[in-house]
C-alpha atoms as a PDB file:
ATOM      1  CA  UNK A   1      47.696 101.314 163.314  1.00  0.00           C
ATOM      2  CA  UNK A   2      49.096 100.737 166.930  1.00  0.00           C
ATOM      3  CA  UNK A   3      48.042 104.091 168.446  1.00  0.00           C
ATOM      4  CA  UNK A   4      46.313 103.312 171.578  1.00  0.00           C
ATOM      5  CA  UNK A   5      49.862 104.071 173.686  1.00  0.00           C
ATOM      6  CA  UNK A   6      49.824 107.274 172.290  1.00  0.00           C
ATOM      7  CA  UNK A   7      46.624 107.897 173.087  1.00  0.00           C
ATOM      8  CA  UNK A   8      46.981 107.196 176.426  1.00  0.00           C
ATOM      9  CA  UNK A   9      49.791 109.247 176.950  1.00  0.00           C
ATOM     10  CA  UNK A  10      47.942 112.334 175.596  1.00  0.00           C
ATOM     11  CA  UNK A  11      44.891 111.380 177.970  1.00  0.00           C
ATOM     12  CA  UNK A  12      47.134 111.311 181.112  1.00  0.00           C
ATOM     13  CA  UNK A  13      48.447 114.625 180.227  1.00  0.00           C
ATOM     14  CA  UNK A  14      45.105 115.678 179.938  1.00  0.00           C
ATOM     15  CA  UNK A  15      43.629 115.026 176.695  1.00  0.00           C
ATOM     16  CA  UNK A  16      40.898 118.443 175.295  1.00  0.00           C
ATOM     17  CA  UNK A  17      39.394 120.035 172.385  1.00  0.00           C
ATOM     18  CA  UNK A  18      39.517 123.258 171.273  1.00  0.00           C
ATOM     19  CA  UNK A  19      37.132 124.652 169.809  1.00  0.00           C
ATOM     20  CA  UNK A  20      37.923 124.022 166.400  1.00  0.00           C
ATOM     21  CA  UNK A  21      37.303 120.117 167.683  1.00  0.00           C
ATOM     22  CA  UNK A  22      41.496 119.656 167.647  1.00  0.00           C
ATOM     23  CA  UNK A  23      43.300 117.216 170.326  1.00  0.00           C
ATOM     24  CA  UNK A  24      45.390 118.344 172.492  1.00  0.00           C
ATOM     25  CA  UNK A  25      49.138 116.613 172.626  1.00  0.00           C
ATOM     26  CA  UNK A  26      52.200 116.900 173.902  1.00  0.00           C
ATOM     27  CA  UNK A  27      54.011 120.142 173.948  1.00  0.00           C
ATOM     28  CA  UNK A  28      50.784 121.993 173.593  1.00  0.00           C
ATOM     29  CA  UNK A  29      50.428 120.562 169.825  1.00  0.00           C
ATOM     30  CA  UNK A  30      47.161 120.476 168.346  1.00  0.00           C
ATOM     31  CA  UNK A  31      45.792 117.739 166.244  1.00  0.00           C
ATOM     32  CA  UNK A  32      43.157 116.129 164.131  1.00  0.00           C
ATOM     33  CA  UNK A  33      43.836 112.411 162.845  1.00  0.00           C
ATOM     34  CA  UNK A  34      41.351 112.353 159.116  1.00  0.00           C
ATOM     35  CA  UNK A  35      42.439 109.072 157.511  1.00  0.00           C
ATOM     36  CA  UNK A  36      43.840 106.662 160.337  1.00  0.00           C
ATOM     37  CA  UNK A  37      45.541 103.045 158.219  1.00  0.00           C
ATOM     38  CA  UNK A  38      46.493  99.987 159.244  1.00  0.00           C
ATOM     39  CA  UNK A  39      50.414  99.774 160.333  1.00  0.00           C
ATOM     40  CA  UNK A  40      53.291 100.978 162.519  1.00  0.00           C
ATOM     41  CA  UNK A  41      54.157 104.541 163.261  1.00  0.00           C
ATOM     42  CA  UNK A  42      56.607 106.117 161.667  1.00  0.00           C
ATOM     43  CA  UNK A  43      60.117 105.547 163.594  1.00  0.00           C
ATOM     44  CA  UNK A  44      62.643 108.013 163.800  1.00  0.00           C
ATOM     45  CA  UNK A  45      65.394 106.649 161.239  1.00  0.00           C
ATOM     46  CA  UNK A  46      62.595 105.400 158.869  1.00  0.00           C
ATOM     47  CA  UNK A  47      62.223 106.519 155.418  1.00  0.00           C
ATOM     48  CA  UNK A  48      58.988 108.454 155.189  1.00  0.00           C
ATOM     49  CA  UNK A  49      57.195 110.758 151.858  1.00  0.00           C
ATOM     50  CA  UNK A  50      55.244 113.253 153.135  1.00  0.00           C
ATOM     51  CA  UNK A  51      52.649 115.557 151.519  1.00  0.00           C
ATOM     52  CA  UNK A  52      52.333 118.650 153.700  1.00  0.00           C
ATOM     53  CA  UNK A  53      50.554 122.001 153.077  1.00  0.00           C
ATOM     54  CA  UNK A  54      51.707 124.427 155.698  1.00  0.00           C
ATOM     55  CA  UNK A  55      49.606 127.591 156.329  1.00  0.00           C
ATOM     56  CA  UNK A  56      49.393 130.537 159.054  1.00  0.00           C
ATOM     57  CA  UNK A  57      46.158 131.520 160.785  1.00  0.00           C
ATOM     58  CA  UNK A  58      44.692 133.822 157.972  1.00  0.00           C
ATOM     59  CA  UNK A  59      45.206 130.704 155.683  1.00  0.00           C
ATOM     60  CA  UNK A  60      48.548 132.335 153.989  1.00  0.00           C
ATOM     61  CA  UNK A  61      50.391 128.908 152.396  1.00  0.00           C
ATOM     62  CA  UNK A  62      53.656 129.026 153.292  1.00  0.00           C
ATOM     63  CA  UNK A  63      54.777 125.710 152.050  1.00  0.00           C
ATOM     64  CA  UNK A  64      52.767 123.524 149.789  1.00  0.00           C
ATOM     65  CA  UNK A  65      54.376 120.486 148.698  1.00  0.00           C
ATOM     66  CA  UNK A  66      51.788 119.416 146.239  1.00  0.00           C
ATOM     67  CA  UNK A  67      52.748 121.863 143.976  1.00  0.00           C
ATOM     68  CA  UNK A  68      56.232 119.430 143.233  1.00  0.00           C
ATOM     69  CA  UNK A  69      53.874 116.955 142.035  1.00  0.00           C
ATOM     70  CA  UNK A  70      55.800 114.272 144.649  1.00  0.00           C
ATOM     71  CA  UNK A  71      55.812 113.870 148.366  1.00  0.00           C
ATOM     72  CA  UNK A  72      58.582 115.470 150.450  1.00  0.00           C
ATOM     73  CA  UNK A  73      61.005 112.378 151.076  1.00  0.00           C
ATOM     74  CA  UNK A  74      63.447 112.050 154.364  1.00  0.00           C
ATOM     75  CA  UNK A  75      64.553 109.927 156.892  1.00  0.00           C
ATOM     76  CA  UNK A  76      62.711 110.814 159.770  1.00  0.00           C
ATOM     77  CA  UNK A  77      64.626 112.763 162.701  1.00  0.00           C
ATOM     78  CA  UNK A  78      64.571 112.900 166.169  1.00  0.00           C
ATOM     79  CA  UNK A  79      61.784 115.412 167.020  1.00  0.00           C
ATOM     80  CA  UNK A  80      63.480 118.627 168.163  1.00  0.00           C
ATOM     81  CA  UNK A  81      61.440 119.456 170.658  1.00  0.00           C
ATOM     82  CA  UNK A  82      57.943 118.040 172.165  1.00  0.00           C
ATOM     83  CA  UNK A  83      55.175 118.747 170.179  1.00  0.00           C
ATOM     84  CA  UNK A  84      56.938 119.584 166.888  1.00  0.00           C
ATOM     85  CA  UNK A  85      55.968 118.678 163.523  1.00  0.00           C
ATOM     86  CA  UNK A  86      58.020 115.586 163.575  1.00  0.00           C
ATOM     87  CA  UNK A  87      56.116 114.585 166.909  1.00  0.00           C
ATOM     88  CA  UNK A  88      53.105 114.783 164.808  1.00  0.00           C
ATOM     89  CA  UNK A  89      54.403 112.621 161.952  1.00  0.00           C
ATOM     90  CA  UNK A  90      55.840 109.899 164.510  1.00  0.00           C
ATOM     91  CA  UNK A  91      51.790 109.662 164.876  1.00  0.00           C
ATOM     92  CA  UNK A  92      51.243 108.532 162.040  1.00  0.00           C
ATOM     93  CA  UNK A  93      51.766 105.533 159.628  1.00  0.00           C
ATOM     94  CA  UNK A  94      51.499 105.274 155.586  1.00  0.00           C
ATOM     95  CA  UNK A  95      48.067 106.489 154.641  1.00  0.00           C
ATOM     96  CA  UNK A  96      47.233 108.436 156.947  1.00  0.00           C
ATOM     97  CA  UNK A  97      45.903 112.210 156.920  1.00  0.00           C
ATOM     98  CA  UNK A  98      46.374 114.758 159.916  1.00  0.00           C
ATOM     99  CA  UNK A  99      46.208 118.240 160.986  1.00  0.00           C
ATOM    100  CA  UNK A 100      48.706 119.831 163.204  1.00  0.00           C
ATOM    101  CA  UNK A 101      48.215 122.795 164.693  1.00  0.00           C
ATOM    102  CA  UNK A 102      51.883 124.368 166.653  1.00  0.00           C
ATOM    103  CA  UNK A 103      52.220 127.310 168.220  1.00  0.00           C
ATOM    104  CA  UNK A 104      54.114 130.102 166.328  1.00  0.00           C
ATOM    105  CA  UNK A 105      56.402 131.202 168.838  1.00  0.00           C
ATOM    106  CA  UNK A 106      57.633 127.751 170.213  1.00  0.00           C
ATOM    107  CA  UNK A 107      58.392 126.700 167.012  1.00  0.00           C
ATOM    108  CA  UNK A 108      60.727 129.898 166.330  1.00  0.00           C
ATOM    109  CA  UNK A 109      62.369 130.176 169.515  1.00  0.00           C
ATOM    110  CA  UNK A 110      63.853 126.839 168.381  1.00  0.00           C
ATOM    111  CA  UNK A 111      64.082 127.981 165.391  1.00  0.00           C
ATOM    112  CA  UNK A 112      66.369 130.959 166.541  1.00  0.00           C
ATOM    113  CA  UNK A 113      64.516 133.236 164.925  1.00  0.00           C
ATOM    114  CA  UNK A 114      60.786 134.518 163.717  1.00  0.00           C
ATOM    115  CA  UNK A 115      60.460 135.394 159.630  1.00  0.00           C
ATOM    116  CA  UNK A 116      59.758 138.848 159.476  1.00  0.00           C
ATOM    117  CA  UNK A 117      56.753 138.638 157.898  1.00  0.00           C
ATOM    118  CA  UNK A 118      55.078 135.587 159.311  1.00  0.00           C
ATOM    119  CA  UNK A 119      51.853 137.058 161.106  1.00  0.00           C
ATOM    120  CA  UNK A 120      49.413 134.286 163.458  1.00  0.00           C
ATOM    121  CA  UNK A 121      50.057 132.373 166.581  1.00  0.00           C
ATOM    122  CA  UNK A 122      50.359 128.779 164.638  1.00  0.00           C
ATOM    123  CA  UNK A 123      51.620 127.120 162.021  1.00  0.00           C
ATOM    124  CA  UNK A 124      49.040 124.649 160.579  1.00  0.00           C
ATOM    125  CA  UNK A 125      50.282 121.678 159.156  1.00  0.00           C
ATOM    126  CA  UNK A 126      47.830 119.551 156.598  1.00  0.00           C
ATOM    127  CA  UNK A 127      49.898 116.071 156.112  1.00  0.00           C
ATOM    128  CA  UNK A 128      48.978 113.265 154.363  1.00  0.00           C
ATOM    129  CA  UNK A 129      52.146 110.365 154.749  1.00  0.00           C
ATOM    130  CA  UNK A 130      52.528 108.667 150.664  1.00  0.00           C
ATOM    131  CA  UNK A 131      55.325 106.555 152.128  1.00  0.00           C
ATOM    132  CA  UNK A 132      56.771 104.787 154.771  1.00  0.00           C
ATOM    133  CA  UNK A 133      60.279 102.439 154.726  1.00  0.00           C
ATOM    134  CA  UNK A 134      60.866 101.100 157.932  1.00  0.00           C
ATOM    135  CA  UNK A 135      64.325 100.904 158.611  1.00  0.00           C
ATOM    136  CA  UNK A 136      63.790  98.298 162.021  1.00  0.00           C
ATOM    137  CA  UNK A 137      66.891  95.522 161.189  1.00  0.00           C
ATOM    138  CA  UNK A 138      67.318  96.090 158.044  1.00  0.00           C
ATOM    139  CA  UNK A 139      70.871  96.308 156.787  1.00  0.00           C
ATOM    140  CA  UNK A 140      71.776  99.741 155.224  1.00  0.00           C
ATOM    141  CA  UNK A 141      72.436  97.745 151.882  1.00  0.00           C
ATOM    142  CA  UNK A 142      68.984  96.712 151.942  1.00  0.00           C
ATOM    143  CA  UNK A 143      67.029  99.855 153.246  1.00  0.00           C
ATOM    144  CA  UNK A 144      68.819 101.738 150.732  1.00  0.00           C
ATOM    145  CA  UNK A 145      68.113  99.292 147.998  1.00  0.00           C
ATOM    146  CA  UNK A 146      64.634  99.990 148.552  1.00  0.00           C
ATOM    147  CA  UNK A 147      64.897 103.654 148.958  1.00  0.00           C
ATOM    148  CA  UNK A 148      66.560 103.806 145.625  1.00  0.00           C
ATOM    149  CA  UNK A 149      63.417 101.935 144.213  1.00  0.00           C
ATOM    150  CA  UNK A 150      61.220 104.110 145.766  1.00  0.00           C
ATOM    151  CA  UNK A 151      62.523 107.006 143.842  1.00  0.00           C
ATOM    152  CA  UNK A 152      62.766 105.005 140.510  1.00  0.00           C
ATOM    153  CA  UNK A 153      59.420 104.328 140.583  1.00  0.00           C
ATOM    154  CA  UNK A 154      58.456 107.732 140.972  1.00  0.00           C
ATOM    155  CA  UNK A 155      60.381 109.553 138.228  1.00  0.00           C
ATOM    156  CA  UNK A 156      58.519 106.810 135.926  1.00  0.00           C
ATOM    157  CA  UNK A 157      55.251 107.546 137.942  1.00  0.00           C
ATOM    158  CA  UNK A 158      55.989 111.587 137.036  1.00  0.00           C
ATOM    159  CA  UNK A 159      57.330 110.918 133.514  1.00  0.00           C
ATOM    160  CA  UNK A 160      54.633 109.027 132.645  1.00  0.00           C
ATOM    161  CA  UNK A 161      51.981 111.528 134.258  1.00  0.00           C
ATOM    162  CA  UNK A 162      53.591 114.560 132.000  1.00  0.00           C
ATOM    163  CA  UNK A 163      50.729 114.080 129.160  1.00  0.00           C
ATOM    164  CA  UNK A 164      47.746 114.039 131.315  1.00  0.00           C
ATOM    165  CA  UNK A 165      48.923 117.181 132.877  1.00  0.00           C
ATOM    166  CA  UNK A 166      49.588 118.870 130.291  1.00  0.00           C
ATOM    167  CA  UNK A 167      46.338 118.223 128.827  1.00  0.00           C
ATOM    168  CA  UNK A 168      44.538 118.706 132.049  1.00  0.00           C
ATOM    169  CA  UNK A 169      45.589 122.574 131.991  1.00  0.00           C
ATOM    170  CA  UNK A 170      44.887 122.812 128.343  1.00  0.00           C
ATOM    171  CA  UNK A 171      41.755 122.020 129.519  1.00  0.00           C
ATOM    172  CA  UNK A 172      41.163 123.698 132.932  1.00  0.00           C
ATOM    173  CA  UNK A 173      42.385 127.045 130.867  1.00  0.00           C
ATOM    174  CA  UNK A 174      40.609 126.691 127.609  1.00  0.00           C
ATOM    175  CA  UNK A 175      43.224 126.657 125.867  1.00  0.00           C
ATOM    176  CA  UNK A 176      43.311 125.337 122.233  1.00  0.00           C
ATOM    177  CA  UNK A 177      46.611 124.228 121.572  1.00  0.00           C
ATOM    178  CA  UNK A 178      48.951 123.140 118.476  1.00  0.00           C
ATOM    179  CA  UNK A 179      51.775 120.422 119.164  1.00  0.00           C
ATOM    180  CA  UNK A 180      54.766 120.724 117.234  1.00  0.00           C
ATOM    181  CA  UNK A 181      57.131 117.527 116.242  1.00  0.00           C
ATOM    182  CA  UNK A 182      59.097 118.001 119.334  1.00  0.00           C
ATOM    183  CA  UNK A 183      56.016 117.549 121.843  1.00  0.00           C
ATOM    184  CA  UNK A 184      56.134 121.906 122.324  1.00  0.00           C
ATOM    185  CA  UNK A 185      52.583 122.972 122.381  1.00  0.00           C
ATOM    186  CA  UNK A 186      51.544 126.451 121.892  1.00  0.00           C
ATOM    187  CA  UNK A 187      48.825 129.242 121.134  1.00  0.00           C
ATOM    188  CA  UNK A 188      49.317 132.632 119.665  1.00  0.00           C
ATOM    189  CA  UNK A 189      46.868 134.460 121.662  1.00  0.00           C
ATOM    190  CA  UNK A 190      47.562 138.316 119.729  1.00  0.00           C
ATOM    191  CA  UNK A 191      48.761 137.901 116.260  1.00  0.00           C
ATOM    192  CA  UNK A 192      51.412 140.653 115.379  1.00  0.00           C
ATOM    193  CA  UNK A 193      52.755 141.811 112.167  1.00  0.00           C
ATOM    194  CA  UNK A 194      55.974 141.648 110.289  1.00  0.00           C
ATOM    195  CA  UNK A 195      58.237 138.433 109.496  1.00  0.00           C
ATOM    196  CA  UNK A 196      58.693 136.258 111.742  1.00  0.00           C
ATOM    197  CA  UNK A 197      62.058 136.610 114.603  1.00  0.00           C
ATOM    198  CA  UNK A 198      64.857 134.158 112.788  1.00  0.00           C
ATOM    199  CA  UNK A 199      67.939 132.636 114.953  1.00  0.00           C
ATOM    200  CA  UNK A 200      70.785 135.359 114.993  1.00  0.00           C
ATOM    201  CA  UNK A 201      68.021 137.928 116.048  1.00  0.00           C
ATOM    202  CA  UNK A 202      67.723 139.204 119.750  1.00  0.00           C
ATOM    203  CA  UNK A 203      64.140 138.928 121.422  1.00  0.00           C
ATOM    204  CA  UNK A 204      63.063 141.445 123.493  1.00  0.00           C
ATOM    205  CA  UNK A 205      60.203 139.605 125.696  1.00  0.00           C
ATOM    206  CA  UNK A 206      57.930 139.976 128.642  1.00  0.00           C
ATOM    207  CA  UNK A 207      56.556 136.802 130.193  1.00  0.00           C
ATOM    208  CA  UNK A 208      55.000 135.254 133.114  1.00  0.00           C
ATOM    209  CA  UNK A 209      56.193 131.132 133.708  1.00  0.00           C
ATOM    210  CA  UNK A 210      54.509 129.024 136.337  1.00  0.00           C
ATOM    211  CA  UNK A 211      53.727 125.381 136.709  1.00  0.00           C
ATOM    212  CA  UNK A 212      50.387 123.272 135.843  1.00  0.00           C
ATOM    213  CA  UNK A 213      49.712 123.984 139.474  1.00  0.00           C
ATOM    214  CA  UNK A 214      48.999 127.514 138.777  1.00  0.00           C
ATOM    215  CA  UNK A 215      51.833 128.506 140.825  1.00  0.00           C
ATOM    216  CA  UNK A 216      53.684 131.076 139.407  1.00  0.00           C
ATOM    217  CA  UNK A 217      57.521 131.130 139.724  1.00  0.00           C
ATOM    218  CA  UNK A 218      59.136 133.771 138.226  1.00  0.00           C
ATOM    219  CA  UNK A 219      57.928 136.977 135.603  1.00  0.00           C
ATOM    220  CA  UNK A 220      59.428 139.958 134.467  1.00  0.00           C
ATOM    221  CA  UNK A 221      56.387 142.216 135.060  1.00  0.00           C
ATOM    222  CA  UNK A 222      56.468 143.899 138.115  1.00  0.00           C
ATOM    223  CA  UNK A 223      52.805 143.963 138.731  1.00  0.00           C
ATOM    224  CA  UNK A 224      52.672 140.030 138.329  1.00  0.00           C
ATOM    225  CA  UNK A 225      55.504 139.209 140.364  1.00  0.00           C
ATOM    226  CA  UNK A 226      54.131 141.448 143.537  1.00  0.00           C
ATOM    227  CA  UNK A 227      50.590 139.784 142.964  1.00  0.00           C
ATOM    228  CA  UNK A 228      52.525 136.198 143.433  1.00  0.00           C
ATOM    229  CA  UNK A 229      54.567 137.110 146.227  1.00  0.00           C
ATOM    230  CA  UNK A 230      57.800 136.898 143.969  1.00  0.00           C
ATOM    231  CA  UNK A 231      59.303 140.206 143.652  1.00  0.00           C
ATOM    232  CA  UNK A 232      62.553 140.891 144.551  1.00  0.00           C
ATOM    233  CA  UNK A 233      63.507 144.813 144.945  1.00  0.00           C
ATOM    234  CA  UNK A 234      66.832 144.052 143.556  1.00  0.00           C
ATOM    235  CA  UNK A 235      65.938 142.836 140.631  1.00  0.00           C
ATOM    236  CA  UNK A 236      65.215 145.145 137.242  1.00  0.00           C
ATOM    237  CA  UNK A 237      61.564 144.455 136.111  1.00  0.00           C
ATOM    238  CA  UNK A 238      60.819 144.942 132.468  1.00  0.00           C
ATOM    239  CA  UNK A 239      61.348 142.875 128.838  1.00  0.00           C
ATOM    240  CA  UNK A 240      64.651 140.765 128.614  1.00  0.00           C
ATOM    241  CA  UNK A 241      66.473 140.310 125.503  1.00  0.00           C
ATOM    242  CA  UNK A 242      67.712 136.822 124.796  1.00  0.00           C
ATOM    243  CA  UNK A 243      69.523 136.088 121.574  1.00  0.00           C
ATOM    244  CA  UNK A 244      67.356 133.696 119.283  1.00  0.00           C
ATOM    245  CA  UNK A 245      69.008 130.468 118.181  1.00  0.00           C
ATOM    246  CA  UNK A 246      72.190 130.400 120.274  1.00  0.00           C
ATOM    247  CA  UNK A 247      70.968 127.568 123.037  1.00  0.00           C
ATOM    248  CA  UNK A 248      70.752 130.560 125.788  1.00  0.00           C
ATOM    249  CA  UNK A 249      67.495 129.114 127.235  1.00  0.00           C
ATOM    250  CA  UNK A 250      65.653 125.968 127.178  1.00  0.00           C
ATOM    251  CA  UNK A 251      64.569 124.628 124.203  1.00  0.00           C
ATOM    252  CA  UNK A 252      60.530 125.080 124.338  1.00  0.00           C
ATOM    253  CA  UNK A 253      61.829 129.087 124.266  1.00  0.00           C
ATOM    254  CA  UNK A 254      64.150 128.556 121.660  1.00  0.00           C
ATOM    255  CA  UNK A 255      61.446 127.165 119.363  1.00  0.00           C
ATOM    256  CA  UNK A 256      58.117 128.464 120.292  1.00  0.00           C
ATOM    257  CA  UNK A 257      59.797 132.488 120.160  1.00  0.00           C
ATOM    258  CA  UNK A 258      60.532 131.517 116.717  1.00  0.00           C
ATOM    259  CA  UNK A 259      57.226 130.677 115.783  1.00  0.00           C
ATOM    260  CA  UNK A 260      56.159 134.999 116.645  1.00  0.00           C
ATOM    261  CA  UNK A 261      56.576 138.457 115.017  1.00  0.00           C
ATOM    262  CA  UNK A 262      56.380 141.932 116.281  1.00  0.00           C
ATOM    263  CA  UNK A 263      53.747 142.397 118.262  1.00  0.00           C
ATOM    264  CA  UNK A 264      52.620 138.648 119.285  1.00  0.00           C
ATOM    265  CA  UNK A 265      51.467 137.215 123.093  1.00  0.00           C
ATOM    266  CA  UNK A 266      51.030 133.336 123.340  1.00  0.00           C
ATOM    267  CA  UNK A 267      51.197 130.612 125.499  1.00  0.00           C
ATOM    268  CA  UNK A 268      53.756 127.944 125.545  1.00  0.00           C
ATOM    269  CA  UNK A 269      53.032 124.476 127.672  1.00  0.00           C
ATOM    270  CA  UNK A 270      56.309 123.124 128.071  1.00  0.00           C
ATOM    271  CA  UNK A 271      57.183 119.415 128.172  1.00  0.00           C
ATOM    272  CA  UNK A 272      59.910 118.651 130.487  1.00  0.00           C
ATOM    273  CA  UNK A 273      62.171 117.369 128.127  1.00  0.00           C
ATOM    274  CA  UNK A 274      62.403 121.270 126.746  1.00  0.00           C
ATOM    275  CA  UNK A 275      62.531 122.849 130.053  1.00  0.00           C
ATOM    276  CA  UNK A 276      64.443 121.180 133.099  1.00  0.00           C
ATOM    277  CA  UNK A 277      63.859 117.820 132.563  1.00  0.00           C
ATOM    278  CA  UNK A 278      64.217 114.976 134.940  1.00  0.00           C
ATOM    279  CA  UNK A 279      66.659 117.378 137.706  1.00  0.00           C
ATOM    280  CA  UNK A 280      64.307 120.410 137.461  1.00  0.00           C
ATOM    281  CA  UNK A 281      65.353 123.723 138.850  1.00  0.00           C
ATOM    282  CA  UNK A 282      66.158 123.735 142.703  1.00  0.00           C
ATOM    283  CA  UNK A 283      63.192 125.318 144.913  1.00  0.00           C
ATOM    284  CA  UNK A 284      61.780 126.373 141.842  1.00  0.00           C
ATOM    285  CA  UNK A 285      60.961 123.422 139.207  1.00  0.00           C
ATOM    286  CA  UNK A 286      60.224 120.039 140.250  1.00  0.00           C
ATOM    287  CA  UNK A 287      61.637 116.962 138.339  1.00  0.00           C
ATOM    288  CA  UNK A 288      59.663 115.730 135.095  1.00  0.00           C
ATOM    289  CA  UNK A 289      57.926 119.033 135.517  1.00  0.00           C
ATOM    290  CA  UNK A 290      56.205 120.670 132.556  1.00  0.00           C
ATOM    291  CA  UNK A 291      55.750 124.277 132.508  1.00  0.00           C
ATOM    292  CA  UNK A 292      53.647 127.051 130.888  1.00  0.00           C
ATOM    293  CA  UNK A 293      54.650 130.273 129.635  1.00  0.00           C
ATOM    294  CA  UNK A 294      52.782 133.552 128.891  1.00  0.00           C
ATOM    295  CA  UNK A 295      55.108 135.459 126.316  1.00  0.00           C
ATOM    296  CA  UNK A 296      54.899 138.909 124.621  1.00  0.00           C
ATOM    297  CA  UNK A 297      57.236 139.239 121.853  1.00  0.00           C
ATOM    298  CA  UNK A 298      57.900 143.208 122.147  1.00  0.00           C
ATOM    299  CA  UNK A 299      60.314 143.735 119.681  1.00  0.00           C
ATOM    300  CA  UNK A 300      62.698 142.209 117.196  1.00  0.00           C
ATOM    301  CA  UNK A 301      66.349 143.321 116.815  1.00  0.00           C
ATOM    302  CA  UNK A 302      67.485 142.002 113.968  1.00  0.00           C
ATOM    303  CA  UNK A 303      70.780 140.461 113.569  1.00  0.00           C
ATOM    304  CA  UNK A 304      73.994 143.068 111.864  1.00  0.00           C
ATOM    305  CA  UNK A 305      75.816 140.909 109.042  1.00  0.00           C
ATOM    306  CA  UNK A 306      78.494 143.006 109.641  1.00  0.00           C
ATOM    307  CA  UNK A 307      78.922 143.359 113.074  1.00  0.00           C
ATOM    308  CA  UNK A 308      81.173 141.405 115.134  1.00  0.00           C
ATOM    309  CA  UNK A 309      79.816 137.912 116.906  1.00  0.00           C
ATOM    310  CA  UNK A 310      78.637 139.354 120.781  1.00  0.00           C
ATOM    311  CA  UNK A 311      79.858 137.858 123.572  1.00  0.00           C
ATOM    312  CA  UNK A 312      77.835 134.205 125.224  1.00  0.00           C
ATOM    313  CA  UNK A 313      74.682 135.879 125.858  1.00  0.00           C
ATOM    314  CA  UNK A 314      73.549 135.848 129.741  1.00  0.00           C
ATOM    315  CA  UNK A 315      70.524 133.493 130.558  1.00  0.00           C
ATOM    316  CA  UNK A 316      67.553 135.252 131.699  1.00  0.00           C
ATOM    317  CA  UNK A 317      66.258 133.958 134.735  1.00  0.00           C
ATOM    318  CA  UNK A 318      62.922 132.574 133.463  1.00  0.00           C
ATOM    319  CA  UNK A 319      64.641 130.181 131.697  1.00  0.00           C
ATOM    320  CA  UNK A 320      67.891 129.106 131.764  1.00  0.00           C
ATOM    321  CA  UNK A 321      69.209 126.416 129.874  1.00  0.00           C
ATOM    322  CA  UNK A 322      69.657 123.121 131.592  1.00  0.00           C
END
């Protein structure tokens, strides 16, 4: 990789370590190159899929892009200013592995403004590039073409990658899980008593939902969401009630509530194809992403022949249908 320019350039503004052992570049940036490949830099205008955990000083993750299970894809902009991330990334060709290290309030003034909670003088970026499509004189019909392979390769690369996942955190959580004919795998963890909740019935459920990552995205129990850093004050916290049967939420809940009674907590590990499938949920659920819920069945209302059909039930927000 053609870096010795750079290099020089950093040197003749006076090249240092801190004491962390981190370069000095332009723009005050801080840097450490890990994996350093064979190639050209990335060019502003290329296509580029980056992997990028981005942290404050006290280690607080503020963006972690391997929790999508794919890189973060662009075409690679003009830096904004010197010493920005982008700076950093121009570095850097497919392969290779970096740490960044900006400062806080440079970053924000250009910004326009500083999140109210962010606390540290830097943002630390961990980036590893998966991906690099130089655009050089290519014709757009071309670069696209390829661009458009790029991603077709990778939903098969994350479709086919759904099973191994899956049985990875099966594994990682001890959990010893029945598959059911439509690839839904489950465990009752608490049996509870009564018949079993039939379609027409309303659910009243608490649950917790998060991805194989661990990361957890959304739950109705207060306690869980402040733990996660996902409450919202404005939202009520407490069971929802979904009708059972009447395609309100995605399929994996549709069957696997059916399968408890009064009383019951279980697991469900989702397959995509019952949860978001290949769009996922925006800034929430990747693509090809499958999911696991913790469920408490609290209570069963059952279903009044006699009372007129209720209006389209409203889809909770752990899991709305596609």
């Amino acid at each position: 990789m053609k870096k010795n320019l750079m290099f020089l350039a950093v040197a003749a503004i006076g090249l240092a370590s801190c004491n962390s052992g981190l370069k000095k570049g332009e723009g005050g940036m801080l840097y450490s190159i890990h994996e350093d490949k064979e190639g050209p830099t990335v060019k502003e205008g290329d296509f580029v899929a980056v992997n990028l955990i981005a942290k404050n000083d006290a280690d607080s993750v503020l963006i972690n892009t391997y929790d999508n299970g794919q890189a973060s894809p662009s075409l690679m902009p003009k830096p904004q200013y010197k010493g920005d991330i982008y700076s950093g990334i121009a570095m850097l060709s497919e392969g290779d592995s970096a740490t960044f290290k900006i400062s806080a309030d440079t970053m924000f003034a250009h910004m326009g403004q500083r999140p109210p909670n962010f606390k540290g003088k830097y943002v630390i970026y961990e980036v590893k590039v998966a991906k690099v499509i130089a655009k050089g004189k290519l014709s757009n019909e071309v670069f696209q073409g390829r661009i458009t392979d790029y991603f077709t390769a990778e939903k098969t690369r994350m479709k086919n990658a759904e099973s191994g996942k899956m049985a990875k955190y099966a594994s990682d959580k001890g959990l010893k899980l029945t598959k059911t004919a439509s690839g839904l795998m489950y465990e009752i963890k608490t049996q509870g008593s009564g018949p079993k909740i039939m379609p027409g019935d309303s659910a009243v459920i608490n649950y917790t939902g998060q991805l194989l990552t661990g990361k957890v995205f959304d739950s109705s129990v207060k306690d869980v969401a402040q733990k996660n850093k996902i409450f919202n004050p404005m939202r009520p916290y407490g069971p929802i009630h979904i009708a059972v049967g009447a395609g309100a939420v995605i399929p994996g809940w549709d069957e696997g509530v059916q399968l408890l009674n009064k009383g019951s907590k279980a697991t469900l590990v989702i397959p995509s194809k019952l949860a978001y499938g290949e769009r996922g949920a925006p800034n929430t659920i990747p693509p090809f992403a499958p999911i696991a819920f913790d469920i408490e069945l609290v209570d069963i209302i059952h279903a009044n022949p006699n009372a007129p059909k209720p209006a389209a039930p409203q889809l909770p927000q752990a899991a709305p249908q596609q």
